[in-house]
PDB file of N, CA and C in Angstrom:
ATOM      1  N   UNK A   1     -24.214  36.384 -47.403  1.00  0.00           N
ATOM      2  CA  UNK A   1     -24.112  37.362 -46.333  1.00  0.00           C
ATOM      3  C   UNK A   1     -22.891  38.236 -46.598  1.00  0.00           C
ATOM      4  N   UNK A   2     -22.776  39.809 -46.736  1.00  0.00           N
ATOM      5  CA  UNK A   2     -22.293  40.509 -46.819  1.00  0.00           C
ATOM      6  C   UNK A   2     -21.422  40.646 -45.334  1.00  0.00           C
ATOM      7  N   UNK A   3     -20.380  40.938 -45.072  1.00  0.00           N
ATOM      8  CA  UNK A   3     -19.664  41.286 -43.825  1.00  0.00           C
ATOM      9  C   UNK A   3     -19.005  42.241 -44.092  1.00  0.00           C
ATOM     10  N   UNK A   4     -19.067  43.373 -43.146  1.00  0.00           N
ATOM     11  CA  UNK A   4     -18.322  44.478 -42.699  1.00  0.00           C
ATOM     12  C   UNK A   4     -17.085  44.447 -41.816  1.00  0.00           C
ATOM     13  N   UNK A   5     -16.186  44.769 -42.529  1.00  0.00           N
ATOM     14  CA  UNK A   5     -14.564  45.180 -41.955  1.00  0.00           C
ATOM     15  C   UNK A   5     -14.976  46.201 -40.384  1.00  0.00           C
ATOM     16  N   UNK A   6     -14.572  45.900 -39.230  1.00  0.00           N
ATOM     17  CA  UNK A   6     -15.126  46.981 -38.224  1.00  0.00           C
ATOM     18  C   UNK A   6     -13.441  47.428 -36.979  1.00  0.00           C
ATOM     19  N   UNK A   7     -13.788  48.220 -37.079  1.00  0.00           N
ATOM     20  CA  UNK A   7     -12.299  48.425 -36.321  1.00  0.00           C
ATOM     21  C   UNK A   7     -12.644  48.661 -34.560  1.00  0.00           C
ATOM     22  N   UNK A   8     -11.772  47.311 -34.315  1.00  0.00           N
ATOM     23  CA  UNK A   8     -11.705  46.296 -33.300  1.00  0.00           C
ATOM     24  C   UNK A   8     -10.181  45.752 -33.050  1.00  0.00           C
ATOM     25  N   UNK A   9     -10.090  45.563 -31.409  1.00  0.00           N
ATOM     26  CA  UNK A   9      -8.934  44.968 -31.201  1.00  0.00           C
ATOM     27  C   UNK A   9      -9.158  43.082 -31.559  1.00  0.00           C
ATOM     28  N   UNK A  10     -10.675  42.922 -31.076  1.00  0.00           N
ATOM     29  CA  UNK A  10     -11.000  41.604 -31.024  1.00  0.00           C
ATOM     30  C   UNK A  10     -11.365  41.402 -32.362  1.00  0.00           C
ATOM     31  N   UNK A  11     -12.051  41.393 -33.053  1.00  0.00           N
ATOM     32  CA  UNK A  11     -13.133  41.481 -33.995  1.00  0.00           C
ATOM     33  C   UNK A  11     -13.007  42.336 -35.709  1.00  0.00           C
ATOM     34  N   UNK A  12     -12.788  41.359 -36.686  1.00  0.00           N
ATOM     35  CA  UNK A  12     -11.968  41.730 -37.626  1.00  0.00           C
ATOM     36  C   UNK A  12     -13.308  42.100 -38.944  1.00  0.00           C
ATOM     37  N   UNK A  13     -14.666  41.781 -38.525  1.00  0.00           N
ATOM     38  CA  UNK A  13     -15.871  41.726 -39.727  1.00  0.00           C
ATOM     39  C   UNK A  13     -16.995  40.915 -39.028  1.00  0.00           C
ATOM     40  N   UNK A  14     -17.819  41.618 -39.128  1.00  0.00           N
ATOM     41  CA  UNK A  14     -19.489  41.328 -38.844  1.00  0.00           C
ATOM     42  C   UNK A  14     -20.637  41.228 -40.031  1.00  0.00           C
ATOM     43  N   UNK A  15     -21.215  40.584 -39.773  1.00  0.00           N
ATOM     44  CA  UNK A  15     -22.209  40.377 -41.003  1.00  0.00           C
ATOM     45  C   UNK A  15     -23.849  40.021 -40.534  1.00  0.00           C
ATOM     46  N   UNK A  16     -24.600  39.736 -40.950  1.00  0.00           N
ATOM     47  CA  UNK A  16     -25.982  39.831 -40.677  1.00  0.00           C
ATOM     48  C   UNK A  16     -27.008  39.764 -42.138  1.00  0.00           C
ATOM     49  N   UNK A  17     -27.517  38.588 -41.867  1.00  0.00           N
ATOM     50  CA  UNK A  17     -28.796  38.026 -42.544  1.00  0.00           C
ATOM     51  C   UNK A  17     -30.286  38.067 -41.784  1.00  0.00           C
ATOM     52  N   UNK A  18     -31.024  39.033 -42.505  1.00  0.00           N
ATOM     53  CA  UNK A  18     -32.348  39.624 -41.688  1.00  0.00           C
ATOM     54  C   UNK A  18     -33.410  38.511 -42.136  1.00  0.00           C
ATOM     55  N   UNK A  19     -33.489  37.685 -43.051  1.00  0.00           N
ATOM     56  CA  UNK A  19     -34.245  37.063 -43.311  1.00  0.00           C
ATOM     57  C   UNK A  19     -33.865  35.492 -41.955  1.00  0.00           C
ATOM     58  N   UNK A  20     -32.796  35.046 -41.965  1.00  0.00           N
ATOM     59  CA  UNK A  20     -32.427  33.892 -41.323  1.00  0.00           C
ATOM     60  C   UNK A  20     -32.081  33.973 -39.502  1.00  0.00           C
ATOM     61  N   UNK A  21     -32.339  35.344 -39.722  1.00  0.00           N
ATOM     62  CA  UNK A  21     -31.510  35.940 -38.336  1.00  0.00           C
ATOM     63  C   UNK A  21     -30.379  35.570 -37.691  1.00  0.00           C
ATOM     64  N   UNK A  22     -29.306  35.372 -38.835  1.00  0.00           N
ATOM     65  CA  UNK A  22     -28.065  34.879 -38.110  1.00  0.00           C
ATOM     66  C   UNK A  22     -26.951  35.920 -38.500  1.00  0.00           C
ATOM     67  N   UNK A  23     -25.858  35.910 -37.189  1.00  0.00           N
ATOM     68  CA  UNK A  23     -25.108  36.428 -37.113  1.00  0.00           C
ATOM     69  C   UNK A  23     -23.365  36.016 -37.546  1.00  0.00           C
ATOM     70  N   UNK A  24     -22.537  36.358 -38.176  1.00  0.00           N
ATOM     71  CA  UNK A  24     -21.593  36.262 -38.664  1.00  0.00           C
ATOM     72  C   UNK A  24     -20.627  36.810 -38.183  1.00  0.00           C
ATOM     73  N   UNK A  25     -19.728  36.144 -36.873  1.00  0.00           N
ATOM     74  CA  UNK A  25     -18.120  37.009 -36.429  1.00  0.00           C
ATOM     75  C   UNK A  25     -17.117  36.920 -37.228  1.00  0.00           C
ATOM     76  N   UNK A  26     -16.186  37.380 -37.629  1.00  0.00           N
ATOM     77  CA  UNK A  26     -14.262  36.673 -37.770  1.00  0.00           C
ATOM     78  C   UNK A  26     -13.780  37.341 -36.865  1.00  0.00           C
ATOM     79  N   UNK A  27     -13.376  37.007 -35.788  1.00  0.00           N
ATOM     80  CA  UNK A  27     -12.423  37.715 -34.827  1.00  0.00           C
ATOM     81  C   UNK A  27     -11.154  37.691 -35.667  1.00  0.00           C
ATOM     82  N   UNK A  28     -10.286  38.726 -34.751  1.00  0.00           N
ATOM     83  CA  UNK A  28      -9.437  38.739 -35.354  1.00  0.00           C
ATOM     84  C   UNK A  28      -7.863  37.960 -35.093  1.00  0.00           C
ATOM     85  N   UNK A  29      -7.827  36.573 -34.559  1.00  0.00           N
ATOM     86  CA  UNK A  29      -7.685  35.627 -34.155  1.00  0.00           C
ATOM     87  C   UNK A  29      -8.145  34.404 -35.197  1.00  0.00           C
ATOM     88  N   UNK A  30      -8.941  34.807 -36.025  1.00  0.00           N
ATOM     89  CA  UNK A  30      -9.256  34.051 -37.605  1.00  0.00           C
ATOM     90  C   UNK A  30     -10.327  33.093 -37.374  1.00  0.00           C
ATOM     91  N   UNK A  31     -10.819  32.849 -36.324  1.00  0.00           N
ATOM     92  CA  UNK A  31     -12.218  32.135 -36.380  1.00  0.00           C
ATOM     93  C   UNK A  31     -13.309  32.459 -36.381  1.00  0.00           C
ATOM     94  N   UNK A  32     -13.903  31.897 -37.619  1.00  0.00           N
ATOM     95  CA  UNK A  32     -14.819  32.437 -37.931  1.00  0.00           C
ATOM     96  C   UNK A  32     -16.464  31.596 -37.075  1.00  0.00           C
ATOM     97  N   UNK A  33     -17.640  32.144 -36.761  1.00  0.00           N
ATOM     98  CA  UNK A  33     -19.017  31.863 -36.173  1.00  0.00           C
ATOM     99  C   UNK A  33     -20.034  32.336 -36.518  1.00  0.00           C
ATOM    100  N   UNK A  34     -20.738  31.513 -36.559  1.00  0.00           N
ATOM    101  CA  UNK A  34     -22.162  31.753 -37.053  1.00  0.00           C
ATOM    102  C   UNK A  34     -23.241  31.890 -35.743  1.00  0.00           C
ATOM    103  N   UNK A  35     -23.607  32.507 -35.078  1.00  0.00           N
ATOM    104  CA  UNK A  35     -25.007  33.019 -34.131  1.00  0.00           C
ATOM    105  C   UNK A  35     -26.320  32.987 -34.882  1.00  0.00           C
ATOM    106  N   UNK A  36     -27.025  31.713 -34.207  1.00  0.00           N
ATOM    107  CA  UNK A  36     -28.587  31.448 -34.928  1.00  0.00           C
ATOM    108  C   UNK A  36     -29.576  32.756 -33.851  1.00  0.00           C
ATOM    109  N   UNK A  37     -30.272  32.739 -34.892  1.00  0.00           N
ATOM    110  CA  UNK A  37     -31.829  33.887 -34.428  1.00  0.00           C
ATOM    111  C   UNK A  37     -31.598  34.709 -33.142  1.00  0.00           C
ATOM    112  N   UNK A  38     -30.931  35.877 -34.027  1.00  0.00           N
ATOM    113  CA  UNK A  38     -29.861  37.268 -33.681  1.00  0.00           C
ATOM    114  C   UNK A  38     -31.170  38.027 -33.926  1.00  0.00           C
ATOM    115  N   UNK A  39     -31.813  38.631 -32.904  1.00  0.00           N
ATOM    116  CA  UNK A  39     -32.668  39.437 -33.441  1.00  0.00           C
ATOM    117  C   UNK A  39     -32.183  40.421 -33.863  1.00  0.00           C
ATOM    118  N   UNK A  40     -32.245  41.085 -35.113  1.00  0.00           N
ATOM    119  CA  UNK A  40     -32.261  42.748 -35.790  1.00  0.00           C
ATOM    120  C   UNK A  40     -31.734  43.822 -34.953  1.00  0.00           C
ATOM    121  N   UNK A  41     -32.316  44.118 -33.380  1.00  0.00           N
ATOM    122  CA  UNK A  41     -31.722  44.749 -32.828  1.00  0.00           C
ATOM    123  C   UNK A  41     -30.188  44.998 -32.098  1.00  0.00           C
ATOM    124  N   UNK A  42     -30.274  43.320 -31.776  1.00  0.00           N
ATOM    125  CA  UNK A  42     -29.194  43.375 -31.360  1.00  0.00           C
ATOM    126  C   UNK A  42     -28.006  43.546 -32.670  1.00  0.00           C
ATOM    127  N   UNK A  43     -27.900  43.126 -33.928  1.00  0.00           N
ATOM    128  CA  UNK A  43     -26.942  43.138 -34.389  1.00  0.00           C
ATOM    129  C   UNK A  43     -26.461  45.069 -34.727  1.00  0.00           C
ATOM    130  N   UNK A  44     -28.083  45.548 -34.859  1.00  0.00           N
ATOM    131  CA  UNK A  44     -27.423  47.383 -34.888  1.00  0.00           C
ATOM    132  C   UNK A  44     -26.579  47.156 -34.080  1.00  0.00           C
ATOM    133  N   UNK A  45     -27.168  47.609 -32.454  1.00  0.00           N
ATOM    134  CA  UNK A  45     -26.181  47.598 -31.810  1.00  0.00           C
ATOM    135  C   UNK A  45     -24.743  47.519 -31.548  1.00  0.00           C
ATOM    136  N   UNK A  46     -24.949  46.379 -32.163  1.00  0.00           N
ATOM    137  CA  UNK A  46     -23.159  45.354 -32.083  1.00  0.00           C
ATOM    138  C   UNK A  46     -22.672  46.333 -33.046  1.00  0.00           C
ATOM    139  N   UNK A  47     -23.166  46.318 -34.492  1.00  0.00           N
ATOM    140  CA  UNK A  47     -21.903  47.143 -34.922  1.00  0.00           C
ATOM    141  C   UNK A  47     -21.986  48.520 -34.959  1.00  0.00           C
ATOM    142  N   UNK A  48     -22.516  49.248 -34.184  1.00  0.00           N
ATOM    143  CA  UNK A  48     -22.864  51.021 -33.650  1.00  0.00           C
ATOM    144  C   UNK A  48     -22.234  50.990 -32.267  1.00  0.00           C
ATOM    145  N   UNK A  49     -21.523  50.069 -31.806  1.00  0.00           N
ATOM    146  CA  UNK A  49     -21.155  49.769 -30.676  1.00  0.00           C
ATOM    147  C   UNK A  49     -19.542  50.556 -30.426  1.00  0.00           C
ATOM    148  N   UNK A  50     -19.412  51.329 -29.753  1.00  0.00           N
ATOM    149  CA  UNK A  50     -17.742  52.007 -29.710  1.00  0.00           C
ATOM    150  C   UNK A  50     -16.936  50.647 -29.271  1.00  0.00           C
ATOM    151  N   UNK A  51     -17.091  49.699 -28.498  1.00  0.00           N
ATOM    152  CA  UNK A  51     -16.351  48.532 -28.306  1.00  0.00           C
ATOM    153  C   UNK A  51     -16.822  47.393 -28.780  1.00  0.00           C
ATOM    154  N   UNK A  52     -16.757  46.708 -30.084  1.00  0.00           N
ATOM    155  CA  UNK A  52     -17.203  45.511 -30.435  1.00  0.00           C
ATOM    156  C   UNK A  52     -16.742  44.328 -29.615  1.00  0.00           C
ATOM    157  N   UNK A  53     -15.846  44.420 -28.897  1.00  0.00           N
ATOM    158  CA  UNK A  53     -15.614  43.222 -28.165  1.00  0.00           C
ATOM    159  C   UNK A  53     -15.729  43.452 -26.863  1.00  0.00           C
ATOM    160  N   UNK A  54     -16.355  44.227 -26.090  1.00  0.00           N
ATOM    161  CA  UNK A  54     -16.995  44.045 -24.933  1.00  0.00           C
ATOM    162  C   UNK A  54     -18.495  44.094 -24.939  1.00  0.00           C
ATOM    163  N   UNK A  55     -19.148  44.673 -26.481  1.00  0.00           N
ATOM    164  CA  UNK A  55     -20.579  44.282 -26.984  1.00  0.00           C
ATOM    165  C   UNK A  55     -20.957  43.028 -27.084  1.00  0.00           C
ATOM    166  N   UNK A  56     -19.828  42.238 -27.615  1.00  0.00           N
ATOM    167  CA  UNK A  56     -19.727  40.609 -27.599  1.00  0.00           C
ATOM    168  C   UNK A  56     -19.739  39.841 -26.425  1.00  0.00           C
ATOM    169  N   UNK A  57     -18.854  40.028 -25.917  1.00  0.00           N
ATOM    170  CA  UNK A  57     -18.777  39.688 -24.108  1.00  0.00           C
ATOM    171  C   UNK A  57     -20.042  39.741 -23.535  1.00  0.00           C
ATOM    172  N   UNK A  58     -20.715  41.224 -23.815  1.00  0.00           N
ATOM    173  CA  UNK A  58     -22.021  41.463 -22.582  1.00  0.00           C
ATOM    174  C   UNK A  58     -23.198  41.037 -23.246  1.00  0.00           C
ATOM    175  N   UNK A  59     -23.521  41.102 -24.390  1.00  0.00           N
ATOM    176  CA  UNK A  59     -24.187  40.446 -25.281  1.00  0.00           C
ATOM    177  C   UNK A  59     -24.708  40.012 -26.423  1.00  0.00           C
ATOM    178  N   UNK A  60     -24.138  39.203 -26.387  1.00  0.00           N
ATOM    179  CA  UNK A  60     -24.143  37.901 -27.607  1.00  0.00           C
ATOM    180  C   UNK A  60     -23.262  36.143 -27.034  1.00  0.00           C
ATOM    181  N   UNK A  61     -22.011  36.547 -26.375  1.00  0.00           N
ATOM    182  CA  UNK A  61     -21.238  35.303 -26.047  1.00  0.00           C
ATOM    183  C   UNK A  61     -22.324  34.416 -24.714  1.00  0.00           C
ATOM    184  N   UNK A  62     -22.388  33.426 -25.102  1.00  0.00           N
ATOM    185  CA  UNK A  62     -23.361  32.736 -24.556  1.00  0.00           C
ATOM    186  C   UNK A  62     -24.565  33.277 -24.504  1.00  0.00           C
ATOM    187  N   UNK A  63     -25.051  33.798 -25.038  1.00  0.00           N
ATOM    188  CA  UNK A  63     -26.698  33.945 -25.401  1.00  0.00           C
ATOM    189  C   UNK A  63     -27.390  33.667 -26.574  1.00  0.00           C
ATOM    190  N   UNK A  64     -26.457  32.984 -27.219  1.00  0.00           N
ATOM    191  CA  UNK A  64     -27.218  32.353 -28.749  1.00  0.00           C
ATOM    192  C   UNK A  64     -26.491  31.200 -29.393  1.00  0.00           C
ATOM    193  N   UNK A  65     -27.208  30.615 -29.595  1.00  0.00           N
ATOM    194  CA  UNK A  65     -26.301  28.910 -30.261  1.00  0.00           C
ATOM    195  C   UNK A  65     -25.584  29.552 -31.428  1.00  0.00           C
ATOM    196  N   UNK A  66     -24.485  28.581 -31.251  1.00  0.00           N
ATOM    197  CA  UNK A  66     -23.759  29.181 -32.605  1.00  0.00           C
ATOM    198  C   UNK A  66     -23.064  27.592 -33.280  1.00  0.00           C
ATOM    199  N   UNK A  67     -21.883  28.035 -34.220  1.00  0.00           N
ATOM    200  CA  UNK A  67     -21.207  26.880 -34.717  1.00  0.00           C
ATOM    201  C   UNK A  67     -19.903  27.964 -35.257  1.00  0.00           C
ATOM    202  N   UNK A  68     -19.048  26.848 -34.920  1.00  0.00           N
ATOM    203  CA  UNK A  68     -17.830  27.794 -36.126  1.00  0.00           C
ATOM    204  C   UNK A  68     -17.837  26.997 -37.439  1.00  0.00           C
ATOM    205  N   UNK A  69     -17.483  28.340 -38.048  1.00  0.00           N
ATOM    206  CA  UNK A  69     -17.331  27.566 -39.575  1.00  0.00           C
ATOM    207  C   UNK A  69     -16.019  27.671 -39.996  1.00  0.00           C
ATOM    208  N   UNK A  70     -14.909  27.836 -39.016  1.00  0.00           N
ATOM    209  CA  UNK A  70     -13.394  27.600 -39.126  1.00  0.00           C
ATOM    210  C   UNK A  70     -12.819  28.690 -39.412  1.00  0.00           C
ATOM    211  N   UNK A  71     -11.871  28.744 -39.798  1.00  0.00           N
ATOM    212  CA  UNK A  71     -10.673  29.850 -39.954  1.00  0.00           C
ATOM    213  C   UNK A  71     -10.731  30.586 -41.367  1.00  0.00           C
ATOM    214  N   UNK A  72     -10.090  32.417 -41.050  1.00  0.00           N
ATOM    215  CA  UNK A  72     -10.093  32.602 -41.539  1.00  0.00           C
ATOM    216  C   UNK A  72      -9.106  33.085 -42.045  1.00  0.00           C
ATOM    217  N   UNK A  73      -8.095  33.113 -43.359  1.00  0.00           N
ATOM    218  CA  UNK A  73      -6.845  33.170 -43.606  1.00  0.00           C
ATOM    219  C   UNK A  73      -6.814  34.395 -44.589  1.00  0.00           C
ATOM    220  N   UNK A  74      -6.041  35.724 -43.906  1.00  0.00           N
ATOM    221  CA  UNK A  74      -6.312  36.686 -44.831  1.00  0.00           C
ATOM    222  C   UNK A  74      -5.521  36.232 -45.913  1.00  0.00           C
ATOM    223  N   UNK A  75      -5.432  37.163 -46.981  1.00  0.00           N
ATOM    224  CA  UNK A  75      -5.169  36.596 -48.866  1.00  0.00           C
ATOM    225  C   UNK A  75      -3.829  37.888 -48.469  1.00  0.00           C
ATOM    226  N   UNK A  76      -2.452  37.113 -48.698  1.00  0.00           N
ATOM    227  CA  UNK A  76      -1.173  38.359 -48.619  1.00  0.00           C
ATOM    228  C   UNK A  76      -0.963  37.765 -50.244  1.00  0.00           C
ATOM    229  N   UNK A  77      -0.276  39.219 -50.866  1.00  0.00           N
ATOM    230  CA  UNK A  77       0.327  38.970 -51.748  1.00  0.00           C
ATOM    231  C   UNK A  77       1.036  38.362 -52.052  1.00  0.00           C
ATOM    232  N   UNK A  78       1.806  37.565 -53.160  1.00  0.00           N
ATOM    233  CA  UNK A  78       2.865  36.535 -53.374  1.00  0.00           C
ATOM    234  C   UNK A  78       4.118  37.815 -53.981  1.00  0.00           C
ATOM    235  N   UNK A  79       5.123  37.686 -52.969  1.00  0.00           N
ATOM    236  CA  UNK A  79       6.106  38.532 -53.162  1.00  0.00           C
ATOM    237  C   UNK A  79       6.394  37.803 -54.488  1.00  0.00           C
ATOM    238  N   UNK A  80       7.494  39.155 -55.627  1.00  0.00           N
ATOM    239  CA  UNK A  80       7.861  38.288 -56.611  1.00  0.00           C
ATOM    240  C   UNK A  80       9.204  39.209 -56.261  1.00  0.00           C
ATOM    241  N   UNK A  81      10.219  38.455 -56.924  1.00  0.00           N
ATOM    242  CA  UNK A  81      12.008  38.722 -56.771  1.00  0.00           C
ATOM    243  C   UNK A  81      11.987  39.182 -58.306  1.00  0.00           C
ATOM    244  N   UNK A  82      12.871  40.186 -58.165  1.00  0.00           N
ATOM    245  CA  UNK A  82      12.909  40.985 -59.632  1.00  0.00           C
ATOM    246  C   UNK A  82      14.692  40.539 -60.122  1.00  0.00           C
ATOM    247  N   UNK A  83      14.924  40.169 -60.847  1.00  0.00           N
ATOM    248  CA  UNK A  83      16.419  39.564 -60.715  1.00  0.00           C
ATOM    249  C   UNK A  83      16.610  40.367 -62.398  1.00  0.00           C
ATOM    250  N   UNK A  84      17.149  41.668 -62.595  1.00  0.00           N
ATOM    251  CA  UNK A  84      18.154  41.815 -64.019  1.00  0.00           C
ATOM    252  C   UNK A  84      18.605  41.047 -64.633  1.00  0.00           C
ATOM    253  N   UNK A  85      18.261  41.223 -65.755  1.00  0.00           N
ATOM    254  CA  UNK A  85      18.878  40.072 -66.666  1.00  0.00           C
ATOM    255  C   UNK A  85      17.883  38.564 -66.914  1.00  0.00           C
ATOM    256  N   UNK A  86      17.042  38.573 -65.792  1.00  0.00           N
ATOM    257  CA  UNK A  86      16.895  37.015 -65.607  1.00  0.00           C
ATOM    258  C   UNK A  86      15.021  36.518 -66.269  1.00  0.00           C
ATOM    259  N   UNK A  87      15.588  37.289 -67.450  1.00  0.00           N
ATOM    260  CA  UNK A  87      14.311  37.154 -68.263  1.00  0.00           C
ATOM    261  C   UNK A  87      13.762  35.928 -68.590  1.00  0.00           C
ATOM    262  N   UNK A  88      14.996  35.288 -68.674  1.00  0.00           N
ATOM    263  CA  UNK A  88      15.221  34.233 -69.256  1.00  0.00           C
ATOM    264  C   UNK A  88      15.718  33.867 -71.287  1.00  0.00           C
ATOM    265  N   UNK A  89      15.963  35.605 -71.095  1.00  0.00           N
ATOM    266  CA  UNK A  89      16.129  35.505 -73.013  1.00  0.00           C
ATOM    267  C   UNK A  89      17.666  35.845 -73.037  1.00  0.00           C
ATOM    268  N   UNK A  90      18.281  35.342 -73.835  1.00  0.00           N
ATOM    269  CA  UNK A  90      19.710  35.076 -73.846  1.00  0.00           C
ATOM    270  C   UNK A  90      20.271  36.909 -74.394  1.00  0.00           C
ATOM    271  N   UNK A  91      20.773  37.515 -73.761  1.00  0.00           N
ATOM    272  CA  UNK A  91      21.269  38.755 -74.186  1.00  0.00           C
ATOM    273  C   UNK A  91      22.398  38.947 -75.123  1.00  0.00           C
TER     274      UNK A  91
END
């Protein structure tokens, strides 16, 4: 399942499988959910929606079984320290 980045205060990527009809949140709060047999329409909606998180609220949150499949931890770069000299080769 492909997920889309969507700009949201709540809601950080949406995704959607047409064959399985399930739906894919990451809020942006890092937990991630899966929504079983999302019909097609509703997921346009959701993400053509000017507020993804009051689309969620009015419908989808409690209207479809779901599961979380846990957290999601964005990937930050590993700062590196630049230190002169400290090549480690004897000058």
């Amino acid at each position: 399942m492909i997920l889309e980045t969507v700009r949201s205060s709540a809601i950080h990527a949406i995704g959607y499988d047409v064959e399985s009809r399930e739906l894919e949140v990451i809020f942006t709060g890092g937990g991630i959910y899966r929504f079983l047999n999302v019909p097609a329409e509703v997921y346009a909606r959701f993400i053509r929606s000017e507020s993804k998180g009051n689309f969620f609220q009015d419908h989808i949150r409690g209207r479809f079984r779901h599961s979380r499949l846990g957290r999601f931890r964005e990937r930050r770069p590993t700062l590196r320290r630049f230190h002169p000299g400290a090549s480690g080769q004897a000058g």
